[in-house]
PDB file of N, CA and C in Angstrom:
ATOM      1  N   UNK A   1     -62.357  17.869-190.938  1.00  0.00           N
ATOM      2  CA  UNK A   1     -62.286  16.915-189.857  1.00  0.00           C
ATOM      3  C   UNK A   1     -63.135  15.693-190.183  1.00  0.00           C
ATOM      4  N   UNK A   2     -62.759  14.720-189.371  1.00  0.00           N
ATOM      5  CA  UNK A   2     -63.311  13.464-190.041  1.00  0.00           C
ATOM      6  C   UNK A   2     -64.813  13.400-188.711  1.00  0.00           C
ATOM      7  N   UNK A   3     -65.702  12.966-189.459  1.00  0.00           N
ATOM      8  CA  UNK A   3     -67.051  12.368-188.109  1.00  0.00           C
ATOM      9  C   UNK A   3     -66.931  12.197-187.036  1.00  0.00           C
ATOM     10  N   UNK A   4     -66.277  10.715-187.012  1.00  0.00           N
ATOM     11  CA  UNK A   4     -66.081  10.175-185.510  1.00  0.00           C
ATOM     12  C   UNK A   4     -64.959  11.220-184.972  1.00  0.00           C
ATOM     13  N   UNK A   5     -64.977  12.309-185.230  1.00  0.00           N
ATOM     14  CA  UNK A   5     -63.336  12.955-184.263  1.00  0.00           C
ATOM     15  C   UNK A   5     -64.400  13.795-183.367  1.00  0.00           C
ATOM     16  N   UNK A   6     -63.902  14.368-182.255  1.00  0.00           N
ATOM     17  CA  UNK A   6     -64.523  14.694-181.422  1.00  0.00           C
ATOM     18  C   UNK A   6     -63.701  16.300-180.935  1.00  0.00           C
ATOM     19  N   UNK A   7     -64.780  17.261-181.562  1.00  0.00           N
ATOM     20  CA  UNK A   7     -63.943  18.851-181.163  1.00  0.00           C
ATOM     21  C   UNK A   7     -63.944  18.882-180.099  1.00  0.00           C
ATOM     22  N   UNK A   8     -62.941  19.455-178.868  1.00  0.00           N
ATOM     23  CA  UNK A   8     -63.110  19.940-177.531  1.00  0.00           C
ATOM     24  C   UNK A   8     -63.376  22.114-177.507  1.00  0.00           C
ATOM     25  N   UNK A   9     -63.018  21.857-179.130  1.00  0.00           N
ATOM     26  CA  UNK A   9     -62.957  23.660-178.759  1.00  0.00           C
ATOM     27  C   UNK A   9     -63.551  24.035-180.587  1.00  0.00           C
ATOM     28  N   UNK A  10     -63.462  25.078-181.007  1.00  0.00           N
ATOM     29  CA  UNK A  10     -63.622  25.649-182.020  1.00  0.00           C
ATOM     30  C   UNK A  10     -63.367  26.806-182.316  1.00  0.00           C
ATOM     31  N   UNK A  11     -62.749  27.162-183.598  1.00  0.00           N
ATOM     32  CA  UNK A  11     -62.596  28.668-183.932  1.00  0.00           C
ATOM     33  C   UNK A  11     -63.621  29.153-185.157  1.00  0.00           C
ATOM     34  N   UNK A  12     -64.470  28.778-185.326  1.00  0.00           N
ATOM     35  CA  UNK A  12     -65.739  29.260-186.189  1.00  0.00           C
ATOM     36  C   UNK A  12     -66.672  29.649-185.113  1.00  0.00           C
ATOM     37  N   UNK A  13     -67.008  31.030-185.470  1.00  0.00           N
ATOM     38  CA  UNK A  13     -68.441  31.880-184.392  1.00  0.00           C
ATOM     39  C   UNK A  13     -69.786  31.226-184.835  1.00  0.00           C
ATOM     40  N   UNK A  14     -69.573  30.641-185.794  1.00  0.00           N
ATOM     41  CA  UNK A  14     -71.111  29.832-186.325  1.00  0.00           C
ATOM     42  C   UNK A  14     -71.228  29.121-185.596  1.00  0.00           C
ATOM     43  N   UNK A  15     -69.921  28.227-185.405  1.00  0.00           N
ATOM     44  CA  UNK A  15     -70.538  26.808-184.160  1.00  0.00           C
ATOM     45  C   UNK A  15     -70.563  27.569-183.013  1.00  0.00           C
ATOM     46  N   UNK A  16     -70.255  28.405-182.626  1.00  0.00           N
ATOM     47  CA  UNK A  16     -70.148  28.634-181.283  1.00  0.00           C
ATOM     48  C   UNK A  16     -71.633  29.691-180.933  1.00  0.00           C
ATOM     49  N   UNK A  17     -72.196  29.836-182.084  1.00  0.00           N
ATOM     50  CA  UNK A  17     -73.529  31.013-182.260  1.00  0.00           C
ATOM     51  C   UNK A  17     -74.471  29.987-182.062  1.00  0.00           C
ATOM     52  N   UNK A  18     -74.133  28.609-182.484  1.00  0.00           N
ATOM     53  CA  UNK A  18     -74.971  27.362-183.224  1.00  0.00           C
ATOM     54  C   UNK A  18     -75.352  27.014-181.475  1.00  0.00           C
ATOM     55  N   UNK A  19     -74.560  26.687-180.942  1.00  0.00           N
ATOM     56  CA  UNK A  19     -74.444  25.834-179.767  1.00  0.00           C
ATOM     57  C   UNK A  19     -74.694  26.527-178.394  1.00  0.00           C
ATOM     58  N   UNK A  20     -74.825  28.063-178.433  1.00  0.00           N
ATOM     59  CA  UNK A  20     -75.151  29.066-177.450  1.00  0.00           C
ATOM     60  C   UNK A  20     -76.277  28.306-176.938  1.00  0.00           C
ATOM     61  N   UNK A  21     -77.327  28.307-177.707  1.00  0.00           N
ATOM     62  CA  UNK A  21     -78.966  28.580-177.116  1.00  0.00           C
ATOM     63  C   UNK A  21     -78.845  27.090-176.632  1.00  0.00           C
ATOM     64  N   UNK A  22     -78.230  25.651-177.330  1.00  0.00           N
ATOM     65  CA  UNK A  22     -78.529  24.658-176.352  1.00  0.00           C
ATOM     66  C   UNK A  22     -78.074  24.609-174.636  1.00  0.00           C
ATOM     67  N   UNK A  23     -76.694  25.105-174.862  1.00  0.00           N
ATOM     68  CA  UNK A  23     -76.238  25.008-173.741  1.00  0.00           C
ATOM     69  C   UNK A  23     -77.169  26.257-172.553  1.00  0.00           C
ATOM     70  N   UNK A  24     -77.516  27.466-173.014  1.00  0.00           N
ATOM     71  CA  UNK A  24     -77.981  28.359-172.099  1.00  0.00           C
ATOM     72  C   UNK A  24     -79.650  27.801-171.125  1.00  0.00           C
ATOM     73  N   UNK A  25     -80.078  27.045-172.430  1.00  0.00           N
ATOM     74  CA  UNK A  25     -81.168  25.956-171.726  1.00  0.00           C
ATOM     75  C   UNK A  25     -80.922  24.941-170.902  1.00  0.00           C
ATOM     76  N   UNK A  26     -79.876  24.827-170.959  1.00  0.00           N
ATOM     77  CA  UNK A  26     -79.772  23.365-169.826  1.00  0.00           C
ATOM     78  C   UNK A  26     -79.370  24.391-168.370  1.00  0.00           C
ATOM     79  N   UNK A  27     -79.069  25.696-168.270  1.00  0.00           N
ATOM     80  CA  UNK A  27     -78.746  26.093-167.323  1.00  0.00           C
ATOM     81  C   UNK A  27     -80.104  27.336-166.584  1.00  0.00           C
ATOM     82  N   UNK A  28     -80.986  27.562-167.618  1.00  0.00           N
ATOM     83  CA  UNK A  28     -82.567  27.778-167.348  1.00  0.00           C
ATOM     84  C   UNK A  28     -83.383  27.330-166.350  1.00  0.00           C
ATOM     85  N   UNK A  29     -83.718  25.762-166.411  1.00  0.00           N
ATOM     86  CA  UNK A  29     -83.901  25.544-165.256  1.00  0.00           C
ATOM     87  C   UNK A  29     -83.746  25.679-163.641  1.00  0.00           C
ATOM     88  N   UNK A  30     -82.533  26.342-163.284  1.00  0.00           N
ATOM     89  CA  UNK A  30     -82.514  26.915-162.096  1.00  0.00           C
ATOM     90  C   UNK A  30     -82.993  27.410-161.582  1.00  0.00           C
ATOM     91  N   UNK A  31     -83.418  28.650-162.564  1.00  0.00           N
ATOM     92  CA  UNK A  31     -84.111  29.968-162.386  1.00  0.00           C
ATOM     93  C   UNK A  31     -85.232  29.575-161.744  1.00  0.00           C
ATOM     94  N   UNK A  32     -86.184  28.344-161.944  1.00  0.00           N
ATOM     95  CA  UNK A  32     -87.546  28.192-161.794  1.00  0.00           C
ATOM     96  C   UNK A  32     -87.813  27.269-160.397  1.00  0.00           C
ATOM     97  N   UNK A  33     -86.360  27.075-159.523  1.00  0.00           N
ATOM     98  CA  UNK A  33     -86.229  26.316-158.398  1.00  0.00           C
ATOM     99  C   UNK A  33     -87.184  27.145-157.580  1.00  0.00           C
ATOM    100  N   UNK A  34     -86.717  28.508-157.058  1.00  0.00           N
ATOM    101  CA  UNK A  34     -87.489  29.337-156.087  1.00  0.00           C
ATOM    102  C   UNK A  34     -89.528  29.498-156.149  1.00  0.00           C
ATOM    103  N   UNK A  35     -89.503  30.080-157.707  1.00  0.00           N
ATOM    104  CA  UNK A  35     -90.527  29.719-157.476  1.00  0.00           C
ATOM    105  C   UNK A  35     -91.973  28.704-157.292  1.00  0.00           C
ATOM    106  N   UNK A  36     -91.122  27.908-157.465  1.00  0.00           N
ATOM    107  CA  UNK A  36     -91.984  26.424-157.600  1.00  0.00           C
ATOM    108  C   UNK A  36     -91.620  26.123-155.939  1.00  0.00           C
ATOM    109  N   UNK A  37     -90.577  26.347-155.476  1.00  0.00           N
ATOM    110  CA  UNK A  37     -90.807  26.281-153.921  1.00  0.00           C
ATOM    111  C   UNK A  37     -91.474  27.505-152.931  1.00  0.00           C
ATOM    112  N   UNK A  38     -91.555  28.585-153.763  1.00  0.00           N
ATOM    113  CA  UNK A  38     -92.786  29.534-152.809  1.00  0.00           C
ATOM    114  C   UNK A  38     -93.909  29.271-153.094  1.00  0.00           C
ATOM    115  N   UNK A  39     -94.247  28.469-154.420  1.00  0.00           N
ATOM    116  CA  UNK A  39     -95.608  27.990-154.566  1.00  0.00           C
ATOM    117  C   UNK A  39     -96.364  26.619-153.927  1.00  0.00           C
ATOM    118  N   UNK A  40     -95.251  26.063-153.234  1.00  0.00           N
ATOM    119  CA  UNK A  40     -95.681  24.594-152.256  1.00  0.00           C
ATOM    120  C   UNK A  40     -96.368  25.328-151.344  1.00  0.00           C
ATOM    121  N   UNK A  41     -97.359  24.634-150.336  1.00  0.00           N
ATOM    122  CA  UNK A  41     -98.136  24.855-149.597  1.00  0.00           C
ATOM    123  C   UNK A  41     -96.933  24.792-148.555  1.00  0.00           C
ATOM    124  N   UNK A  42     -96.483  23.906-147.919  1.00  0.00           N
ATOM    125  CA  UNK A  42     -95.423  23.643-146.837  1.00  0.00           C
ATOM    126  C   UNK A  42     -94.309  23.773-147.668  1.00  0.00           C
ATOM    127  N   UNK A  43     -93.017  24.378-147.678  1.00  0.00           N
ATOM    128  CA  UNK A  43     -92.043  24.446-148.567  1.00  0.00           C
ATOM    129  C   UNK A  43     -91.059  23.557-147.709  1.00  0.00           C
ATOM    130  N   UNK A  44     -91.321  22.249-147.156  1.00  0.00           N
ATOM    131  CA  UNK A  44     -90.059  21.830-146.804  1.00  0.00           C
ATOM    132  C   UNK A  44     -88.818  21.169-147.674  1.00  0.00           C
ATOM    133  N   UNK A  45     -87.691  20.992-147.131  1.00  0.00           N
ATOM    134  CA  UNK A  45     -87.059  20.266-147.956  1.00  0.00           C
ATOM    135  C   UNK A  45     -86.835  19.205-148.700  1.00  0.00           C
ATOM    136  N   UNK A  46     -87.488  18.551-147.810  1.00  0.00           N
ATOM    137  CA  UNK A  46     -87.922  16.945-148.365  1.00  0.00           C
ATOM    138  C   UNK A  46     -88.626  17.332-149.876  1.00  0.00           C
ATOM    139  N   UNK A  47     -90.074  17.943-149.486  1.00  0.00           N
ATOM    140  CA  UNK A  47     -91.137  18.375-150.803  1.00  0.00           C
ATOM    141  C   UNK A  47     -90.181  19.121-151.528  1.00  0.00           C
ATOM    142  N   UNK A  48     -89.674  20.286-151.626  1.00  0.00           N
ATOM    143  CA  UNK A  48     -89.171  20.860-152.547  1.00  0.00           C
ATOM    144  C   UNK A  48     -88.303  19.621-153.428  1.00  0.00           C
ATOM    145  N   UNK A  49     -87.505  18.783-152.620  1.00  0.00           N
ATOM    146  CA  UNK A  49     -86.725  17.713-153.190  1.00  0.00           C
ATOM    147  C   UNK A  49     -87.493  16.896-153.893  1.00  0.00           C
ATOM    148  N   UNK A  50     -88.767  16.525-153.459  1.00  0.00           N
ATOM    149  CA  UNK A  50     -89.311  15.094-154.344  1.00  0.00           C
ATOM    150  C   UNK A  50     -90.432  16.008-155.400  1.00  0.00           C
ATOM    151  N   UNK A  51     -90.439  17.187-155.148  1.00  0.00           N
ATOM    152  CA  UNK A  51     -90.911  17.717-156.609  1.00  0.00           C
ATOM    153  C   UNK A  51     -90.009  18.141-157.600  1.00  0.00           C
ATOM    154  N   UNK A  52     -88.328  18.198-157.205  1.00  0.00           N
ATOM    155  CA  UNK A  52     -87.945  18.401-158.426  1.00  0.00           C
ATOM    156  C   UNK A  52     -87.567  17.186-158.985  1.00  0.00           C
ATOM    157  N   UNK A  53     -87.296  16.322-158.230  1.00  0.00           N
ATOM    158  CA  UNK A  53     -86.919  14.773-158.493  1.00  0.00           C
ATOM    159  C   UNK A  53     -88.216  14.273-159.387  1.00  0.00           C
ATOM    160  N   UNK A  54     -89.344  14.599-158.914  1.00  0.00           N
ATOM    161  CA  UNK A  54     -90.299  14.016-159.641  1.00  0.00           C
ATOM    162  C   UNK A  54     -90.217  14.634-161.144  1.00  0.00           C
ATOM    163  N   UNK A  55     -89.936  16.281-161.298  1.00  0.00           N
ATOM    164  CA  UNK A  55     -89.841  16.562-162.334  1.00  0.00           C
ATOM    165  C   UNK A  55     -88.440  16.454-163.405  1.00  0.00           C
ATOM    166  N   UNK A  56     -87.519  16.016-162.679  1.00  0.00           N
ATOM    167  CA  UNK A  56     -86.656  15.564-163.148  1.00  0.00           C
ATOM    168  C   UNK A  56     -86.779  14.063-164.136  1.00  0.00           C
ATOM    169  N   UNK A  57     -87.425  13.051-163.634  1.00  0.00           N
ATOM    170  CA  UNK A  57     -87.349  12.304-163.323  1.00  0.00           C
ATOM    171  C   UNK A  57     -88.709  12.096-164.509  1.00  0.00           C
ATOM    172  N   UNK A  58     -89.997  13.020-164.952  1.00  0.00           N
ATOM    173  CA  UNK A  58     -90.617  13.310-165.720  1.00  0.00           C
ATOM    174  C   UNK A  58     -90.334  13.710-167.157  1.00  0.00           C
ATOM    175  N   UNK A  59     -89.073  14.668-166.770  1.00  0.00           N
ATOM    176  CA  UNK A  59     -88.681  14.800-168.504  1.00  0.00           C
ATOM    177  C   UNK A  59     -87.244  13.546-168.996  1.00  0.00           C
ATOM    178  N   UNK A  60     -87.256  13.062-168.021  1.00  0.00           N
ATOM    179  CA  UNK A  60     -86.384  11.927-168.460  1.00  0.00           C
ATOM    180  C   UNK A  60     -87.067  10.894-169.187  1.00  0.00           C
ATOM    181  N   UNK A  61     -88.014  10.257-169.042  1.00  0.00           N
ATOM    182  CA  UNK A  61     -88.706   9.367-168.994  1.00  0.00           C
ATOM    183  C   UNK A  61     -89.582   9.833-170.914  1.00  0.00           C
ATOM    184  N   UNK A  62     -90.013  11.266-170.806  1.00  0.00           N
ATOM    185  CA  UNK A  62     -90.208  12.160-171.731  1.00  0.00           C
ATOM    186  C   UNK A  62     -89.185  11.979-173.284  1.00  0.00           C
ATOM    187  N   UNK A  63     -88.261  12.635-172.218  1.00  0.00           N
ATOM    188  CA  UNK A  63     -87.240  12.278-173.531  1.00  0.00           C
ATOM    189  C   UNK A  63     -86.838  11.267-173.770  1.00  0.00           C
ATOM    190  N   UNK A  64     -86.825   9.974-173.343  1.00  0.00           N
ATOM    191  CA  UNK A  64     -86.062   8.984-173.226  1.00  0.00           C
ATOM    192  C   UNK A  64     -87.345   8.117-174.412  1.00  0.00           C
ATOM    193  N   UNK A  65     -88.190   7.955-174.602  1.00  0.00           N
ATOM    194  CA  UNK A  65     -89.736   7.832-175.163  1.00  0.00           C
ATOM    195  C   UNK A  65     -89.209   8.361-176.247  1.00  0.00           C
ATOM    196  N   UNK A  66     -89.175   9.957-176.796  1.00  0.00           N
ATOM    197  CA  UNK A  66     -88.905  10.647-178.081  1.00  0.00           C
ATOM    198  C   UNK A  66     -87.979  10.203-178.604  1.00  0.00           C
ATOM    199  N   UNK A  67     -86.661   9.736-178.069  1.00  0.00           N
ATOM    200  CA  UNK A  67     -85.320   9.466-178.019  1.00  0.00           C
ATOM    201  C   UNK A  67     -85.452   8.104-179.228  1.00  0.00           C
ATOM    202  N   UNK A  68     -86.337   7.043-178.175  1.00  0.00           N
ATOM    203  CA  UNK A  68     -86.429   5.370-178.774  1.00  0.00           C
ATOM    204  C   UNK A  68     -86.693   5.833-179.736  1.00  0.00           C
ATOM    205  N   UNK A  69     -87.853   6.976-180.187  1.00  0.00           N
ATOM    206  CA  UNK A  69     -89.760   6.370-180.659  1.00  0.00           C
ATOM    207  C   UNK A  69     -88.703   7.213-182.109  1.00  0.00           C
ATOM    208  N   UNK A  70     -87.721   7.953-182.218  1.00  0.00           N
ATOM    209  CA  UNK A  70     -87.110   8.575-183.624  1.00  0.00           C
ATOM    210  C   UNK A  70     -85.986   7.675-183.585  1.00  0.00           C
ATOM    211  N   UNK A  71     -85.158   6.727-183.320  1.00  0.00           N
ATOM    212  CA  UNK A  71     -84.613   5.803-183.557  1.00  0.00           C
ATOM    213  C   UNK A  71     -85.245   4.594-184.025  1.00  0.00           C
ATOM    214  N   UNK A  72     -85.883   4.422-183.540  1.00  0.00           N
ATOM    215  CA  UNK A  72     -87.398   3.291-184.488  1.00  0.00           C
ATOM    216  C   UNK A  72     -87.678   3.455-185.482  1.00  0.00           C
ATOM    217  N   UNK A  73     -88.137   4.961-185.488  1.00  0.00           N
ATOM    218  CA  UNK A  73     -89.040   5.495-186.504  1.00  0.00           C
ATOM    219  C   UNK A  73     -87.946   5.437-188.220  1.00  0.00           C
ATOM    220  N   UNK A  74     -86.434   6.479-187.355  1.00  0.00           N
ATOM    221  CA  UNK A  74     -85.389   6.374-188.078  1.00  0.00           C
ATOM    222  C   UNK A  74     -84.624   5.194-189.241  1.00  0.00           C
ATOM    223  N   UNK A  75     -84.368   3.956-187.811  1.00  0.00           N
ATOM    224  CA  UNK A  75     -83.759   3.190-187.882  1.00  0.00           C
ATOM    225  C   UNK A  75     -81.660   3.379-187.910  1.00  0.00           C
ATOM    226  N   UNK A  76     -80.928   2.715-188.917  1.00  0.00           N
ATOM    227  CA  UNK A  76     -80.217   3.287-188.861  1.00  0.00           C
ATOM    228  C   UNK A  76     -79.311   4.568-189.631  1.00  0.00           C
ATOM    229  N   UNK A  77     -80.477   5.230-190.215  1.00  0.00           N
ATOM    230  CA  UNK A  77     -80.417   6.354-190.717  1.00  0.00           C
ATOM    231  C   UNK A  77     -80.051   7.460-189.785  1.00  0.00           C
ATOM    232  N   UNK A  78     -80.611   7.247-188.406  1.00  0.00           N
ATOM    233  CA  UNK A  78     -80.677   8.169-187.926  1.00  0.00           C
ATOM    234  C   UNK A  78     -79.005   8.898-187.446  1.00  0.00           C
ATOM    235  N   UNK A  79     -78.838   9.999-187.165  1.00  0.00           N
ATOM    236  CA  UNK A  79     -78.188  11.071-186.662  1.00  0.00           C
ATOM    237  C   UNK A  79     -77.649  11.174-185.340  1.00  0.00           C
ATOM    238  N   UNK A  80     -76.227  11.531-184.946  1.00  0.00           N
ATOM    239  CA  UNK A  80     -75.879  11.724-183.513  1.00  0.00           C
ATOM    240  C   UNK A  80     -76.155  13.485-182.992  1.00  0.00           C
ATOM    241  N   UNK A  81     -76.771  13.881-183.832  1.00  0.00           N
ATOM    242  CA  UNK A  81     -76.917  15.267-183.586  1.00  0.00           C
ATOM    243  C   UNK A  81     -78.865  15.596-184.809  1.00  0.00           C
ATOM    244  N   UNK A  82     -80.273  15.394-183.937  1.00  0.00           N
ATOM    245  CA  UNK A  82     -80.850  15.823-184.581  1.00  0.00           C
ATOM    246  C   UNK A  82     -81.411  16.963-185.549  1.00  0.00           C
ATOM    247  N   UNK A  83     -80.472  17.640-185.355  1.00  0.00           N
ATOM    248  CA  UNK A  83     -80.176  18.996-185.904  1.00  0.00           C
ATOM    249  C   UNK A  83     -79.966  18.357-187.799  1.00  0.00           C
ATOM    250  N   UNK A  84     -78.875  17.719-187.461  1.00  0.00           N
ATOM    251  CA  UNK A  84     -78.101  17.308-188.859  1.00  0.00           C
ATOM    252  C   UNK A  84     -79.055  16.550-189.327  1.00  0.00           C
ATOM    253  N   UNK A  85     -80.535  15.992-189.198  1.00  0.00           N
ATOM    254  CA  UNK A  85     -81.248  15.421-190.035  1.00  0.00           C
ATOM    255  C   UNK A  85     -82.119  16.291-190.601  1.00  0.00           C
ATOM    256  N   UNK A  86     -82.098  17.744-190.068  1.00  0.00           N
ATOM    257  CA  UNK A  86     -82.827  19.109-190.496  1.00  0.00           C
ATOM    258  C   UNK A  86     -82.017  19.558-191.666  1.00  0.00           C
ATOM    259  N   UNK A  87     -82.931  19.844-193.278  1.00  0.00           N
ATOM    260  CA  UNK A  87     -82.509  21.205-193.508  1.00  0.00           C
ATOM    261  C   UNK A  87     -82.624  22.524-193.130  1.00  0.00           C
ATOM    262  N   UNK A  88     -81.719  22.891-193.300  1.00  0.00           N
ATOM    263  CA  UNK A  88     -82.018  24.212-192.922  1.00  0.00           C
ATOM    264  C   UNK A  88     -82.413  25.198-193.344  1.00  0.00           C
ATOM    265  N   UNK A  89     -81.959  25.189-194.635  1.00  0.00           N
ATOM    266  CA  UNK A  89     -82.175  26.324-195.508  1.00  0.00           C
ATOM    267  C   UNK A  89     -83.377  26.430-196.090  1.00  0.00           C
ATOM    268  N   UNK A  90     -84.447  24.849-196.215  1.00  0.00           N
ATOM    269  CA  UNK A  90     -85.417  25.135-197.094  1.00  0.00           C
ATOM    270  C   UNK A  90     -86.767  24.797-195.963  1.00  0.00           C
ATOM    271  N   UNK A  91     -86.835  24.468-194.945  1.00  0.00           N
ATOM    272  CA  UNK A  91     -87.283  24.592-193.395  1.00  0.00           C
ATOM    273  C   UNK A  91     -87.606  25.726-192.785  1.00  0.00           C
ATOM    274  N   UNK A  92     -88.930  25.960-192.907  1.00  0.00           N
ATOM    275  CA  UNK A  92     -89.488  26.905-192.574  1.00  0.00           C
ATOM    276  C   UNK A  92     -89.701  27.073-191.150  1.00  0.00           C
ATOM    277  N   UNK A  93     -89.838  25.746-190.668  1.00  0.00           N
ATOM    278  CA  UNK A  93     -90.486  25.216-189.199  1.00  0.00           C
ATOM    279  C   UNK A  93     -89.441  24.812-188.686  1.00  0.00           C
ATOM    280  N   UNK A  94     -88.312  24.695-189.225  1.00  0.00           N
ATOM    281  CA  UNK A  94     -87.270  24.688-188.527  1.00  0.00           C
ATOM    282  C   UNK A  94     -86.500  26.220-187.798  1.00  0.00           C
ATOM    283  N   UNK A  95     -86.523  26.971-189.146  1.00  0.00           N
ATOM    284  CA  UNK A  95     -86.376  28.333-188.561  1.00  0.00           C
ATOM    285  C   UNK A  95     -87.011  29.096-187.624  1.00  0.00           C
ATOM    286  N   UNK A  96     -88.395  28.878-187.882  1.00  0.00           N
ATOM    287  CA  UNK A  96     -88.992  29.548-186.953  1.00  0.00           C
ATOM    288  C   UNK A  96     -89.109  28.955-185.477  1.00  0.00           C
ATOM    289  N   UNK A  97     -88.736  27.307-185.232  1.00  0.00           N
ATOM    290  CA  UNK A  97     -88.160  26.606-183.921  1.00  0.00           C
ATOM    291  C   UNK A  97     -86.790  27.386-183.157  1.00  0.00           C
ATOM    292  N   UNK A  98     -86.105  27.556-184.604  1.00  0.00           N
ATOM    293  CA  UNK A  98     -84.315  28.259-183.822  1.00  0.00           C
ATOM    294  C   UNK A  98     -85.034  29.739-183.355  1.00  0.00           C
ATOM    295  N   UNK A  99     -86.001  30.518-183.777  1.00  0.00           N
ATOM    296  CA  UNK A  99     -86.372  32.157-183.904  1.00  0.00           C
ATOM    297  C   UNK A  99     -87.107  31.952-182.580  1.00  0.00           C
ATOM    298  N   UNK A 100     -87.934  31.045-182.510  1.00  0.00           N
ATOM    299  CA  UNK A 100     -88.897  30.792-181.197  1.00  0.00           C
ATOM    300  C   UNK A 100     -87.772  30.113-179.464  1.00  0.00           C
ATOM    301  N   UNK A 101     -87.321  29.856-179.706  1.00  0.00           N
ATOM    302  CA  UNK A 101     -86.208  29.253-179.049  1.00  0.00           C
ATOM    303  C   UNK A 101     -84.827  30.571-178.589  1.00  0.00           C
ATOM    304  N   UNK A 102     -84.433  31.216-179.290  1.00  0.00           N
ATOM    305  CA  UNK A 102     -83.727  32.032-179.380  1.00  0.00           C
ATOM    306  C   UNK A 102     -84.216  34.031-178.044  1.00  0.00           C
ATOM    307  N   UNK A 103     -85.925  33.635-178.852  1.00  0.00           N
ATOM    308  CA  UNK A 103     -86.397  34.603-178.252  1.00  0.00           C
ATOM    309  C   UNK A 103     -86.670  34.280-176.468  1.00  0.00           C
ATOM    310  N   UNK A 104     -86.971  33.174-176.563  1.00  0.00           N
ATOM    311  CA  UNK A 104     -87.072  32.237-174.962  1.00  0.00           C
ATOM    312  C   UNK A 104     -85.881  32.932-173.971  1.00  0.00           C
ATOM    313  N   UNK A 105     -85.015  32.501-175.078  1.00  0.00           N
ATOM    314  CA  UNK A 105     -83.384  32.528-174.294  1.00  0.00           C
ATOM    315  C   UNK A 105     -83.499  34.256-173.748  1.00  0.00           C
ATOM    316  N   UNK A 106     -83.367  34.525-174.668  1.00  0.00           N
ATOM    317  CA  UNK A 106     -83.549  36.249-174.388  1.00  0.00           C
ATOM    318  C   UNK A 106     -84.468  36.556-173.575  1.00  0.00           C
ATOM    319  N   UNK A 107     -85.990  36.468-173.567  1.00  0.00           N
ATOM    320  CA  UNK A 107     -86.903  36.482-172.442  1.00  0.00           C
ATOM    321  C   UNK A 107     -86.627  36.163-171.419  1.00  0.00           C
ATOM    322  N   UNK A 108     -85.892  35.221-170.971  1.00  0.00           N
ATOM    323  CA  UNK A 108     -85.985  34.287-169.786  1.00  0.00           C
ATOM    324  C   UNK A 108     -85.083  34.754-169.138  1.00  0.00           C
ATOM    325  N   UNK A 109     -84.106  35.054-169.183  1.00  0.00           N
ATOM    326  CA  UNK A 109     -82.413  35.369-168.330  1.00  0.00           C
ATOM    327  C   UNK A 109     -82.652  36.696-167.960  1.00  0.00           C
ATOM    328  N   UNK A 110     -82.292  36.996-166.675  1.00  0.00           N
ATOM    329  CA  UNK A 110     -82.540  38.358-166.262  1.00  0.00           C
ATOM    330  C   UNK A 110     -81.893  39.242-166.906  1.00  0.00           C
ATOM    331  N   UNK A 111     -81.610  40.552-166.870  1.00  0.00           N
ATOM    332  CA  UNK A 111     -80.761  41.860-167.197  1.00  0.00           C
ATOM    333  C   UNK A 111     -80.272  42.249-166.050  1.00  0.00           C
TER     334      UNK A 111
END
């Protein structure tokens, strides 16, 4: 397949093994709604709302900073997928990021 083409699906279990743990993190955060609202002093709705907004609104700002500051750093070298500027194979600290990350996923999601 050529770069700019854009998969909607895949039949390789690698990409689909590859791409598990990002997507299962973006849906993580939920989990941590309740208790961050039994831990407010007053749990109203408003507060529960402008603390997740605030924390929303915190890792945006977060990432959006990392985002510039490796496009700068990059220039136009850089990558539409930071993954693909990793080796992999000879990345030690990369592996042990996917091994540390992986175990999260597993920790975190109920049974």
């Amino acid at each position: 397949t050529d770069d700019d083409e854009i998969l909607l699906t895949t039949s390789s279990l690698g990409d689909v093994l590859f791409a598990f743990p990002i997507i299962m993190l973006s849906f993580l955060s939920s989990f941590n709604v309740l208790p961050i609202q039994s831990a407010l002093i007053e749990p109203t709705k408003q507060r529960v709302s402008s603390v997740i907004s605030g924390a929303v609104t915190a890792c945006f700002v977060l990432m959006y900073l990392l985002g510039i500051s490796g496009y700068l750093y990059a220039g136009s070298s850089t990558k539409g997928n930071i993954l693909l500027s990793c080796d992999h194979n000879s990345d030690f600290f990369f592996f042990l990021g996917r091994v540390g990350c992986g175990v999260t996923i597993m920790l975190a999601l109920a049974m």
